[in-house]
PDB file of N, CA and C in Angstrom:
ATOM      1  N   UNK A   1      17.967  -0.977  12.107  1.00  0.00           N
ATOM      2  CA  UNK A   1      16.806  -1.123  11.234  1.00  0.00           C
ATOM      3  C   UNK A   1      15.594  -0.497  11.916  1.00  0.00           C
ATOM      4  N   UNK A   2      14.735  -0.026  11.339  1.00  0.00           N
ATOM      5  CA  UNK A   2      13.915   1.132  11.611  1.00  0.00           C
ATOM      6  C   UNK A   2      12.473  -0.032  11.497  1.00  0.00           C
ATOM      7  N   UNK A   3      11.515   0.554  12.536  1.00  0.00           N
ATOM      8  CA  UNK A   3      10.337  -0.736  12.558  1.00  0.00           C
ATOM      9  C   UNK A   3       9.357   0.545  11.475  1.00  0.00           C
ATOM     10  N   UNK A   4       8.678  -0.543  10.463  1.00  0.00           N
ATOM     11  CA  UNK A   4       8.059   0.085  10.012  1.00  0.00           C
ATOM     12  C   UNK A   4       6.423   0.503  10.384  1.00  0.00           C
ATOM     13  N   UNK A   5       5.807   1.465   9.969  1.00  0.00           N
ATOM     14  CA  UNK A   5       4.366   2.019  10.602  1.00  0.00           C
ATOM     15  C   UNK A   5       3.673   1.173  10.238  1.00  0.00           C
ATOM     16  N   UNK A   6       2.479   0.555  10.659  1.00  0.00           N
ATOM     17  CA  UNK A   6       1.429  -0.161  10.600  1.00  0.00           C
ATOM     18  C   UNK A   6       0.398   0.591  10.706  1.00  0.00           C
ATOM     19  N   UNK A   7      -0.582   0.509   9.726  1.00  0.00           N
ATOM     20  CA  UNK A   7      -1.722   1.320   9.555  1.00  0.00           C
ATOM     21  C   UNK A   7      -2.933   0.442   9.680  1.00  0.00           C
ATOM     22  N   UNK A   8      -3.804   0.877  10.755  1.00  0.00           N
ATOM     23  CA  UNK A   8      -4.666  -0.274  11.436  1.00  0.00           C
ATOM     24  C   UNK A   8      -5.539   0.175  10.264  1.00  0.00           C
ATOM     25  N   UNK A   9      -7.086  -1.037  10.241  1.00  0.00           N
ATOM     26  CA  UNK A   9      -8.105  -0.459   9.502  1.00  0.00           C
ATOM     27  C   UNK A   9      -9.288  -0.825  10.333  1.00  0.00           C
ATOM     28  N   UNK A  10     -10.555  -0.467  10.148  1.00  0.00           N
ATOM     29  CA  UNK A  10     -11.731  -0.904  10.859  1.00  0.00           C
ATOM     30  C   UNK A  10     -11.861  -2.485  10.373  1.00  0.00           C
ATOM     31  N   UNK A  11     -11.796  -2.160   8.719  1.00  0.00           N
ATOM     32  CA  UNK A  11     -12.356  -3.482   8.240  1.00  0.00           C
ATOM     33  C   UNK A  11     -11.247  -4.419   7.628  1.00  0.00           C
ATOM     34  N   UNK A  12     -11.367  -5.776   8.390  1.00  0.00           N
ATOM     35  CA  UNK A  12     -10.435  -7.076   8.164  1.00  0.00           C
ATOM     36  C   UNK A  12     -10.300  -7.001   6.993  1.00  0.00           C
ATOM     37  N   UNK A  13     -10.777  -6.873   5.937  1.00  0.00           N
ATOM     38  CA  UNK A  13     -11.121  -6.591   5.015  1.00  0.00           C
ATOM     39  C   UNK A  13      -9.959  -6.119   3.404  1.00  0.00           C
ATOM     40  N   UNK A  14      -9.727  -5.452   4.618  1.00  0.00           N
ATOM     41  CA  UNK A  14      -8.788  -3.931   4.058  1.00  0.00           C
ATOM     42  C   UNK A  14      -7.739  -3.943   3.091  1.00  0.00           C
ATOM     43  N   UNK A  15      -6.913  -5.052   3.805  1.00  0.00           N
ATOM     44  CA  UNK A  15      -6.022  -5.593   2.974  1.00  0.00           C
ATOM     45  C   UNK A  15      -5.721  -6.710   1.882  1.00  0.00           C
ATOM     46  N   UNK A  16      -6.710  -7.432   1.329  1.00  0.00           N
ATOM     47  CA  UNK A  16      -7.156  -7.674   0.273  1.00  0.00           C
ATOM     48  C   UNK A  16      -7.981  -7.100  -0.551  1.00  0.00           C
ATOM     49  N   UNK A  17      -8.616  -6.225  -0.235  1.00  0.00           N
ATOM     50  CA  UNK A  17      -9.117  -4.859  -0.857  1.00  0.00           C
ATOM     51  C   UNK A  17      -7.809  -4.372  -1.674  1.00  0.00           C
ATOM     52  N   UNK A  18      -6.934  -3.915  -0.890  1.00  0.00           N
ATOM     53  CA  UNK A  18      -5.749  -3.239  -1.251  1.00  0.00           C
ATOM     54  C   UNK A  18      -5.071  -4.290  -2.246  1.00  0.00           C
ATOM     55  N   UNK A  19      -5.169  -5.102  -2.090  1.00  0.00           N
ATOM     56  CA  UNK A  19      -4.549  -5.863  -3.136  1.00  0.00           C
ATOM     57  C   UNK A  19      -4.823  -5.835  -4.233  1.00  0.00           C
ATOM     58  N   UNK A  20      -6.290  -6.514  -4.374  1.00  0.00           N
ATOM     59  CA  UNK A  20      -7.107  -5.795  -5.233  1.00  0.00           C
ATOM     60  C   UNK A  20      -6.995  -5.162  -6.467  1.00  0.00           C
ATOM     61  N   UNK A  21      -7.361  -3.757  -5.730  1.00  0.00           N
ATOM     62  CA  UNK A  21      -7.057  -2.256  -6.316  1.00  0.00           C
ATOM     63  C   UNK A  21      -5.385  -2.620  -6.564  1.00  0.00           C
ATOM     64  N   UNK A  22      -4.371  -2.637  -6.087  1.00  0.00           N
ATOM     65  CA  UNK A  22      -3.029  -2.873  -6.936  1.00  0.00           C
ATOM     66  C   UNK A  22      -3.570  -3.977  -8.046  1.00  0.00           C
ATOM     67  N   UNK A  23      -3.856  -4.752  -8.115  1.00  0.00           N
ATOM     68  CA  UNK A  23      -3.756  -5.956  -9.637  1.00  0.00           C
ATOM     69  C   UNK A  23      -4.645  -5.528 -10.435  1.00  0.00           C
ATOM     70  N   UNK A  24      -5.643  -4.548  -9.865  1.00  0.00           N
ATOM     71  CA  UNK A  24      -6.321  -3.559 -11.082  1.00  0.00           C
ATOM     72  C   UNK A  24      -5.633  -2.440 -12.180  1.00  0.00           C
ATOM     73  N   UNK A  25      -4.628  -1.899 -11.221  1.00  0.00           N
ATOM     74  CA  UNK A  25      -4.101  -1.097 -11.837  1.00  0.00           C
ATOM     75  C   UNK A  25      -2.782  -1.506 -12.290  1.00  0.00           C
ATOM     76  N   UNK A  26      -2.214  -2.773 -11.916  1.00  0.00           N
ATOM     77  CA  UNK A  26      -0.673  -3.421 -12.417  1.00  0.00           C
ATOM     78  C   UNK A  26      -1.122  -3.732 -14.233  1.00  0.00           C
ATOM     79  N   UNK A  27      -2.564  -4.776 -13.698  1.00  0.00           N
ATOM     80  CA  UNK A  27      -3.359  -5.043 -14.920  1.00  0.00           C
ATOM     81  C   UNK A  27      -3.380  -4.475 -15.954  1.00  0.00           C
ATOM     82  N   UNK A  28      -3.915  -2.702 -15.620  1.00  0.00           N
ATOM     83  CA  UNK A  28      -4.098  -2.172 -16.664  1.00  0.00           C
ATOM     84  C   UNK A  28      -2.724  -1.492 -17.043  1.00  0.00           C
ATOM     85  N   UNK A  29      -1.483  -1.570 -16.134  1.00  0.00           N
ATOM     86  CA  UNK A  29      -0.763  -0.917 -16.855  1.00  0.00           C
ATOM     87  C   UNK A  29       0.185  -1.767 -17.826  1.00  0.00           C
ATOM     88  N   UNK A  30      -0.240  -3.102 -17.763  1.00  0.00           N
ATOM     89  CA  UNK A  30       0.250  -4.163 -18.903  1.00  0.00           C
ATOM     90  C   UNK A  30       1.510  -4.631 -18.152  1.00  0.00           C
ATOM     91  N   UNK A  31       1.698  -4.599 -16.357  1.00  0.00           N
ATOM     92  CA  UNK A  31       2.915  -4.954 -16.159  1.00  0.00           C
ATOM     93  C   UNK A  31       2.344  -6.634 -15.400  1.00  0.00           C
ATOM     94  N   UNK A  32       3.489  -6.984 -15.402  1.00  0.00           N
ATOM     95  CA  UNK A  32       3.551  -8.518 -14.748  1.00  0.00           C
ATOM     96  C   UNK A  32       3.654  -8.831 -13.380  1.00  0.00           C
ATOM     97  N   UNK A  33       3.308  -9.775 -13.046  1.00  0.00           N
ATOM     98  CA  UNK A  33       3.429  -9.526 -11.435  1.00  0.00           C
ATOM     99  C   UNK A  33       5.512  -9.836 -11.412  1.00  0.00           C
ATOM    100  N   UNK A  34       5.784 -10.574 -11.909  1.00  0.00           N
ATOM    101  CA  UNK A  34       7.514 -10.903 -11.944  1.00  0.00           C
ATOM    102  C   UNK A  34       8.028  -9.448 -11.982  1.00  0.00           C
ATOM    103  N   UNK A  35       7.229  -8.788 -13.200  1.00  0.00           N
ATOM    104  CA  UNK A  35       8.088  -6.687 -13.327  1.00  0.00           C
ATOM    105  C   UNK A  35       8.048  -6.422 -11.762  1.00  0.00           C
ATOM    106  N   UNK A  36       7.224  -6.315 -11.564  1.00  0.00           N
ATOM    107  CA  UNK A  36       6.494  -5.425  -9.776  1.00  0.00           C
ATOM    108  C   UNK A  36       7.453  -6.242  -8.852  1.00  0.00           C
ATOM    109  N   UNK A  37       7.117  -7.640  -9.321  1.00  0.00           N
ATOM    110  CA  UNK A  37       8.337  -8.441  -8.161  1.00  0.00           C
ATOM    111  C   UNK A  37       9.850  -7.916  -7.569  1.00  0.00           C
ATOM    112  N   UNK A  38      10.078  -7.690  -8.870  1.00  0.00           N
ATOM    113  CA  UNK A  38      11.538  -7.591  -9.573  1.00  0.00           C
ATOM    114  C   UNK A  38      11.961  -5.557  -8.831  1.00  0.00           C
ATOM    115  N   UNK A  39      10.919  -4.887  -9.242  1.00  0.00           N
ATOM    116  CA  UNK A  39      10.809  -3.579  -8.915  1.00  0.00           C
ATOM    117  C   UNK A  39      11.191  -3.639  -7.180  1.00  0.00           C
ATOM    118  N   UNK A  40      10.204  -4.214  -6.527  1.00  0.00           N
ATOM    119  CA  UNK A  40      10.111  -3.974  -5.128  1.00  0.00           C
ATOM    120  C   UNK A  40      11.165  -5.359  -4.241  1.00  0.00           C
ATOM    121  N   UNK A  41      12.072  -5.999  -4.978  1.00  0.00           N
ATOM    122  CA  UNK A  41      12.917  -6.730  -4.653  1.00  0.00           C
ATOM    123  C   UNK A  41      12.500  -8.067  -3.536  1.00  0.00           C
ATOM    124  N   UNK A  42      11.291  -8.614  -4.308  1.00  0.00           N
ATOM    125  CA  UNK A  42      10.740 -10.243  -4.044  1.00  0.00           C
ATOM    126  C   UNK A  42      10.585 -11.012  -4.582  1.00  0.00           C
ATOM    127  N   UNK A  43      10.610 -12.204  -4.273  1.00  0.00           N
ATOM    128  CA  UNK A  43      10.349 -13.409  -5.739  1.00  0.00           C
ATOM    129  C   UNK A  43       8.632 -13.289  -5.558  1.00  0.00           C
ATOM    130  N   UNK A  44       8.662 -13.685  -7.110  1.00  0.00           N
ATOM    131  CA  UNK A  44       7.444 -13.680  -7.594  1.00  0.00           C
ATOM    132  C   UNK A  44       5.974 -14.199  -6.745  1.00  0.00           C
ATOM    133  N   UNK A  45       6.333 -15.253  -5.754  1.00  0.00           N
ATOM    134  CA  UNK A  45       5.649 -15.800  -5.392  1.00  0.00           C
ATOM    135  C   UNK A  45       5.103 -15.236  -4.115  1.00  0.00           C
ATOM    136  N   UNK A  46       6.041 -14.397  -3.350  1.00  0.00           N
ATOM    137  CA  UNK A  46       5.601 -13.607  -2.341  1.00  0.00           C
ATOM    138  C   UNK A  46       5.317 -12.532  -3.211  1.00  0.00           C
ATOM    139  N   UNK A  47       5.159 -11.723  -4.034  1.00  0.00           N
ATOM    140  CA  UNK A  47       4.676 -10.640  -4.622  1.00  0.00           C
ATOM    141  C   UNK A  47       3.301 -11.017  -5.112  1.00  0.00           C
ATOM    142  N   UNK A  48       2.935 -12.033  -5.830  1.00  0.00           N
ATOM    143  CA  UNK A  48       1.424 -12.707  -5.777  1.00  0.00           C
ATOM    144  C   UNK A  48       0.750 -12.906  -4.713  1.00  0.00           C
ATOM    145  N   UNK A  49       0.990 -13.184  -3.542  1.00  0.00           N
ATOM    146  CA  UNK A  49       0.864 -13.529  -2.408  1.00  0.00           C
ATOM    147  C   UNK A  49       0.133 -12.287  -1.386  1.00  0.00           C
ATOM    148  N   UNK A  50       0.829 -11.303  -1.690  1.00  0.00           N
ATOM    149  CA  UNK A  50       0.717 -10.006  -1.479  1.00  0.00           C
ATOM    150  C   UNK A  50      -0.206  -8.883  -2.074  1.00  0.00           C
ATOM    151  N   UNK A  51      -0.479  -9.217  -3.687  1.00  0.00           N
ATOM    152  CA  UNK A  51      -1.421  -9.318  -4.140  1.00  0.00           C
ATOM    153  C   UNK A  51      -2.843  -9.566  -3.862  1.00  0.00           C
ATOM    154  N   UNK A  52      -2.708 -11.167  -3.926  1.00  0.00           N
ATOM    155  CA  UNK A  52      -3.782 -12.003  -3.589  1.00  0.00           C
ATOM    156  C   UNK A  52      -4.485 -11.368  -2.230  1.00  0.00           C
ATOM    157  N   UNK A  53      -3.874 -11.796  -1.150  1.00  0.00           N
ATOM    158  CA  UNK A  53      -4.199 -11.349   0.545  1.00  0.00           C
ATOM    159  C   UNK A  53      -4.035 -10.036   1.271  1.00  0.00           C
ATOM    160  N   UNK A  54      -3.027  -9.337   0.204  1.00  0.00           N
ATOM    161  CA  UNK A  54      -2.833  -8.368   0.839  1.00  0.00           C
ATOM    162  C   UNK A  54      -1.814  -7.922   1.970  1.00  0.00           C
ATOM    163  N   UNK A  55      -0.997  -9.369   2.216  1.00  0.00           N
ATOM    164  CA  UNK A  55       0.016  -9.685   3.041  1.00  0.00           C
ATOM    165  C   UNK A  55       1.092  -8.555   2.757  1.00  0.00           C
ATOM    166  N   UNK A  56       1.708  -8.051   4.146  1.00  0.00           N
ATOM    167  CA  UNK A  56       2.626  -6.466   3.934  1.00  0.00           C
ATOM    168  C   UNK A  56       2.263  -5.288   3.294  1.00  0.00           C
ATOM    169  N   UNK A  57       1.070  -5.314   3.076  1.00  0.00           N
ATOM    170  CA  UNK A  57      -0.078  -3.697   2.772  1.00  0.00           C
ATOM    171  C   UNK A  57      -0.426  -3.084   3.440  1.00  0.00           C
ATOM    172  N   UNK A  58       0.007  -3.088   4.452  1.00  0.00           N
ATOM    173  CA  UNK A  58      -0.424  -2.267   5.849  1.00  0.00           C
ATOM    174  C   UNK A  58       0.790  -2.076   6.505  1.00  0.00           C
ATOM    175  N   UNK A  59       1.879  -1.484   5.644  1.00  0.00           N
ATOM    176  CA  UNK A  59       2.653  -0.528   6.450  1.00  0.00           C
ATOM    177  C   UNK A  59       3.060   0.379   5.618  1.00  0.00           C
ATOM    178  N   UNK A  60       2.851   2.022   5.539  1.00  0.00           N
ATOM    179  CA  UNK A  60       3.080   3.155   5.255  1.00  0.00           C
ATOM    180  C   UNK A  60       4.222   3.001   3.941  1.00  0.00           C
ATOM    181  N   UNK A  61       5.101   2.249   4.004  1.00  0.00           N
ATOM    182  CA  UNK A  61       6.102   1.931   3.467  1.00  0.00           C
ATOM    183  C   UNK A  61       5.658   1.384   2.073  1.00  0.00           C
ATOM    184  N   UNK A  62       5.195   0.326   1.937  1.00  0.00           N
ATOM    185  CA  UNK A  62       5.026  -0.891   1.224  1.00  0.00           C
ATOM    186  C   UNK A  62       3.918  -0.116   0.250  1.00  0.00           C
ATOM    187  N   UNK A  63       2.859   0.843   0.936  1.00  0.00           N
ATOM    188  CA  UNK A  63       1.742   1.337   0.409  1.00  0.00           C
ATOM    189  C   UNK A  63       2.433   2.427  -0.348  1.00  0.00           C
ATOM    190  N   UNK A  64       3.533   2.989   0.218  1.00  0.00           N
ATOM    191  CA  UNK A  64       3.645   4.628  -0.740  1.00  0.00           C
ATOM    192  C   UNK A  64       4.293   3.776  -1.622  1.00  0.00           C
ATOM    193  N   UNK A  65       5.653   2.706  -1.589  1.00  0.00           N
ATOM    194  CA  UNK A  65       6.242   1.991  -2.798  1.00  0.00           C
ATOM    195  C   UNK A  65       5.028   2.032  -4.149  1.00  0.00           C
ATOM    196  N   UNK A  66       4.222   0.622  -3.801  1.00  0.00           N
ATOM    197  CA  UNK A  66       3.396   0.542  -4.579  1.00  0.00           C
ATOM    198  C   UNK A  66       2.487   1.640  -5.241  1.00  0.00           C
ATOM    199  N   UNK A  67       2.368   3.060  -4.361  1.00  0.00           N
ATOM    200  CA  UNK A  67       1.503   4.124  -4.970  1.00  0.00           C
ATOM    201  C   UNK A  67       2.692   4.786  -6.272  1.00  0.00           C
ATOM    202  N   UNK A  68       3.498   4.701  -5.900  1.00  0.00           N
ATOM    203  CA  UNK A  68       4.836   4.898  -6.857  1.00  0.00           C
ATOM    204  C   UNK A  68       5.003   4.822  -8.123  1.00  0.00           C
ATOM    205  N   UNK A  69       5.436   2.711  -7.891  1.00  0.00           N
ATOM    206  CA  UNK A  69       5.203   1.997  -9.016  1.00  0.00           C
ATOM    207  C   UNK A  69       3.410   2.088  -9.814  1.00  0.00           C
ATOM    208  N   UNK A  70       2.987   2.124  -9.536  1.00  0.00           N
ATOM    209  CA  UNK A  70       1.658   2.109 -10.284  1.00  0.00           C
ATOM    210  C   UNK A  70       0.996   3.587 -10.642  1.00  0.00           C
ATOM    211  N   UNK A  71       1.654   4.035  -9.850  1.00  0.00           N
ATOM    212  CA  UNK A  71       1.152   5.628 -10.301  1.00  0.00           C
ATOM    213  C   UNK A  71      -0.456   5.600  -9.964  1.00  0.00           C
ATOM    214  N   UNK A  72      -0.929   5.405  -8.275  1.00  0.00           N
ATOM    215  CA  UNK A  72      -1.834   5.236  -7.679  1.00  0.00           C
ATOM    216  C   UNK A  72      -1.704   6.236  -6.834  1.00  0.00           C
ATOM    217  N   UNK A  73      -2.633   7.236  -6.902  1.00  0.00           N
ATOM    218  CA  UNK A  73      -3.074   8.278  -5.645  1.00  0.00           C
ATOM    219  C   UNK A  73      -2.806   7.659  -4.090  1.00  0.00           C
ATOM    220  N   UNK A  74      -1.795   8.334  -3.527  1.00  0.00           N
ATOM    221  CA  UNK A  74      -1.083   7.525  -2.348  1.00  0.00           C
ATOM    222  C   UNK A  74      -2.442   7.335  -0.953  1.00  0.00           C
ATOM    223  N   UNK A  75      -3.170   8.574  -1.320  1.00  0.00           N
ATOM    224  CA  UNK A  75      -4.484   8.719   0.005  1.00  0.00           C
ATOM    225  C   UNK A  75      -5.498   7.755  -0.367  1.00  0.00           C
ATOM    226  N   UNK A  76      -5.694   7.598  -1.507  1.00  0.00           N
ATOM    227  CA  UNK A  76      -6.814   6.509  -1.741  1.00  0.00           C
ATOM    228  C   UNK A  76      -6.216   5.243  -1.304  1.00  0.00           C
ATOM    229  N   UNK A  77      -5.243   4.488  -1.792  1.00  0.00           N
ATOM    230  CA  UNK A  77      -4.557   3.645  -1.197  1.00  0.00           C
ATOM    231  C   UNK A  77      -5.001   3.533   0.039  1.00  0.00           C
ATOM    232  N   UNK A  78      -4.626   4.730   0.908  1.00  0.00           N
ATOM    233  CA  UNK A  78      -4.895   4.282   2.353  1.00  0.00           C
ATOM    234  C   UNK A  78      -5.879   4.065   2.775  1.00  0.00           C
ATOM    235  N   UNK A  79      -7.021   4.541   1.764  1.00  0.00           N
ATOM    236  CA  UNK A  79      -8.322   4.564   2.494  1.00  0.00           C
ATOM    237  C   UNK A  79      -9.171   3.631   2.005  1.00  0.00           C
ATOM    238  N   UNK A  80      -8.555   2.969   1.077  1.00  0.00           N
ATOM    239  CA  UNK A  80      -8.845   1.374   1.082  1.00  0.00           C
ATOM    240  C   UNK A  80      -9.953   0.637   2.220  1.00  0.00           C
ATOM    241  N   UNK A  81     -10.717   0.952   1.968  1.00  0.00           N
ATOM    242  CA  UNK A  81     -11.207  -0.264   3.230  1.00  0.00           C
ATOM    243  C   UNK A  81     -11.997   0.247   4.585  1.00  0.00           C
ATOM    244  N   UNK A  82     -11.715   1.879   4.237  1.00  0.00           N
ATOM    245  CA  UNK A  82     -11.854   2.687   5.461  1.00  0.00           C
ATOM    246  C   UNK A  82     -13.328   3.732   5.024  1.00  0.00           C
ATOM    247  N   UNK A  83     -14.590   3.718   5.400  1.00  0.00           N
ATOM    248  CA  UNK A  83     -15.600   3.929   5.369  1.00  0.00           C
ATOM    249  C   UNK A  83     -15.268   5.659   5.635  1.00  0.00           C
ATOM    250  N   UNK A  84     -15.610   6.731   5.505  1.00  0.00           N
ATOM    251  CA  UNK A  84     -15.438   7.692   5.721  1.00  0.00           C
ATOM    252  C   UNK A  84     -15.150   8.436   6.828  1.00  0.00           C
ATOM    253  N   UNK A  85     -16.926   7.812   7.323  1.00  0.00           N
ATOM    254  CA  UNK A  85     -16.858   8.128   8.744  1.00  0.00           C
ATOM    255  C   UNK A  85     -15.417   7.524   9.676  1.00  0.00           C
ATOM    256  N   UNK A  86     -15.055   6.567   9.417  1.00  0.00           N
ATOM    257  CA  UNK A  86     -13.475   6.097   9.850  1.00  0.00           C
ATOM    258  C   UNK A  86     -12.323   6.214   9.917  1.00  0.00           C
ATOM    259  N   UNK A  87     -12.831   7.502   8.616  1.00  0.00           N
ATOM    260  CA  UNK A  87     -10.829   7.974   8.923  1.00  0.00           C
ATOM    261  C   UNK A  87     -10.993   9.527   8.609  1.00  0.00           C
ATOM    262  N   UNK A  88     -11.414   9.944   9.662  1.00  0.00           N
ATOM    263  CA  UNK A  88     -11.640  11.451   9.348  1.00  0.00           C
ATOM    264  C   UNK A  88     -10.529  12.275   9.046  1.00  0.00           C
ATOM    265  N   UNK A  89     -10.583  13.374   8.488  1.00  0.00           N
ATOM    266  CA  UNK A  89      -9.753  13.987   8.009  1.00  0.00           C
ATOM    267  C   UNK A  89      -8.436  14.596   9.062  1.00  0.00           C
ATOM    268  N   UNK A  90      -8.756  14.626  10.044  1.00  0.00           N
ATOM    269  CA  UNK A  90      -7.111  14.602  11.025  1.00  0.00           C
ATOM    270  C   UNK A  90      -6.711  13.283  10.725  1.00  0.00           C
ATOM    271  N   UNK A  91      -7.090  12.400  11.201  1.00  0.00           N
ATOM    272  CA  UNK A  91      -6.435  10.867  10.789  1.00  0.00           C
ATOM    273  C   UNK A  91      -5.716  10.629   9.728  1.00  0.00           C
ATOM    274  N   UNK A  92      -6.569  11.099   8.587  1.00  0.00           N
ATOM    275  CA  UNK A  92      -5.783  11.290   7.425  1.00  0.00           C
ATOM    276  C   UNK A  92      -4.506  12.343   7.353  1.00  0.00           C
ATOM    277  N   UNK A  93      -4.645  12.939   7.789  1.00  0.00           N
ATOM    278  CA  UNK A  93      -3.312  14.120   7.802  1.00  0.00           C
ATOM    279  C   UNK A  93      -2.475  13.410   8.711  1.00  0.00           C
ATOM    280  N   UNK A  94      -2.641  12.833   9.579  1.00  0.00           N
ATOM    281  CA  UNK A  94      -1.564  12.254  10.834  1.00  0.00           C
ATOM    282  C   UNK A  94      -0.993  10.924   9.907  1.00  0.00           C
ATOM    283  N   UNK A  95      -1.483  11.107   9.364  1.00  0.00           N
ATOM    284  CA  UNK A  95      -0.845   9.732   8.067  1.00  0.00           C
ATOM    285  C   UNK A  95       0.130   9.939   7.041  1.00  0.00           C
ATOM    286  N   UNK A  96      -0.854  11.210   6.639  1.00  0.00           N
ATOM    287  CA  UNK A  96       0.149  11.803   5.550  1.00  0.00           C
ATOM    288  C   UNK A  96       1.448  12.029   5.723  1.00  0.00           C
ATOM    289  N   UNK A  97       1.277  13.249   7.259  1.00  0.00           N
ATOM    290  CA  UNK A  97       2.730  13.473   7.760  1.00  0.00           C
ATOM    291  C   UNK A  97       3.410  12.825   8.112  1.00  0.00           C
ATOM    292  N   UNK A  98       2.845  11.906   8.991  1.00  0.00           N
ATOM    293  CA  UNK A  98       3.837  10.449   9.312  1.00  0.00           C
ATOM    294  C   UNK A  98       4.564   9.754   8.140  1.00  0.00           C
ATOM    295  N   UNK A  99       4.057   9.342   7.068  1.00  0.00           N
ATOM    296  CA  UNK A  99       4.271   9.205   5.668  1.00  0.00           C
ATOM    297  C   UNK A  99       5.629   9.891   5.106  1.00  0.00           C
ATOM    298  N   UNK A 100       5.739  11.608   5.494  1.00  0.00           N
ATOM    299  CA  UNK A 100       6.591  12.505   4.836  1.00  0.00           C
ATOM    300  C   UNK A 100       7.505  12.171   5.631  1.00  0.00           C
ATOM    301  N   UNK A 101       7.443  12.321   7.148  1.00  0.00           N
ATOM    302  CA  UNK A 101       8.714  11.552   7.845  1.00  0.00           C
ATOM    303  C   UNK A 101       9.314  10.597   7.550  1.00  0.00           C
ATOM    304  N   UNK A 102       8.499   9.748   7.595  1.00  0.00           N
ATOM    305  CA  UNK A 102       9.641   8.224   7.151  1.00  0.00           C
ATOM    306  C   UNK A 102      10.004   8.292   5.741  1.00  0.00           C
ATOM    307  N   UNK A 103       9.597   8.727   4.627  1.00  0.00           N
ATOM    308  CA  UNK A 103       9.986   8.979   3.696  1.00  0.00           C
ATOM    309  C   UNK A 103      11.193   9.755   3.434  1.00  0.00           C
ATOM    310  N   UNK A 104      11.418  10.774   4.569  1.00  0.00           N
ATOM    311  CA  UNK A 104      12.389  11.691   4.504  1.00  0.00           C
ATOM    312  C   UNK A 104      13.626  11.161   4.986  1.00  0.00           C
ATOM    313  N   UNK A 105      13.497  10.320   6.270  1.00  0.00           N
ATOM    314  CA  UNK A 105      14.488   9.236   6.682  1.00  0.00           C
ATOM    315  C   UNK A 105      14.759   8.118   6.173  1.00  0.00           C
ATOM    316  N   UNK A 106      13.656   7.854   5.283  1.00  0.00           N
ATOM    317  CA  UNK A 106      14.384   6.712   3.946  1.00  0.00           C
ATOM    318  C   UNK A 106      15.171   7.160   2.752  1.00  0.00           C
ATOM    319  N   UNK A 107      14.764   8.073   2.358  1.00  0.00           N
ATOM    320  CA  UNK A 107      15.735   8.335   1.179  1.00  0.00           C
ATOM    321  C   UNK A 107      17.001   8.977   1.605  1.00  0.00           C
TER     322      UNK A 107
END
């Protein structure tokens, strides 16, 4: 089993932010939190949970899933939380690519 990437942020913040922004856009796409549950293979209650706090949104993994299912711009996602000056544009690319790797060894 492969450890998954953890994507630090400046602000504690970050990951209920990210949550957030997912139940904004689950919201508007008329799906349920049980659909999304059911999609990403959790019971409902840890998928609210996750939601709510943001709990497991901060690993590369979990974030491109959800950019997926919701049909959410995968870079905004990441930058959730992250002030500009904070994730300058190498950072962002060292993400991206990191991103295409594990993606490439997951599927």
């Amino acid at each position: 089993m492969r450890a998954e990437k953890q994507i630090q942020y400046p602000d504690h913040r970050a990951p209920r932010m990210r949550g957030e922004m997912i139940r904004r856009h689950r919201t508007r796409k008329g799906y349920t939190q049980a659909h999304i549950a059911r999609l990403v293979g959790m019971d409902e209650s840890a998928y609210s949970k996750r939601e709510r706090t943001g709990t497991g949104l901060d690993s590369v993994e979990n974030l491109y899933e959800m950019a997926q299912i919701l049909d959410i711009d995968f870079v905004e996602l990441v930058r959730v939380g992250c002030p500009p000056s904070d994730l300058d544009h190498n950072a962002l690319l060292d993400t991206i690519i990191r991103t295409v790797e594990l993606l490439r060894d997951w599927h």
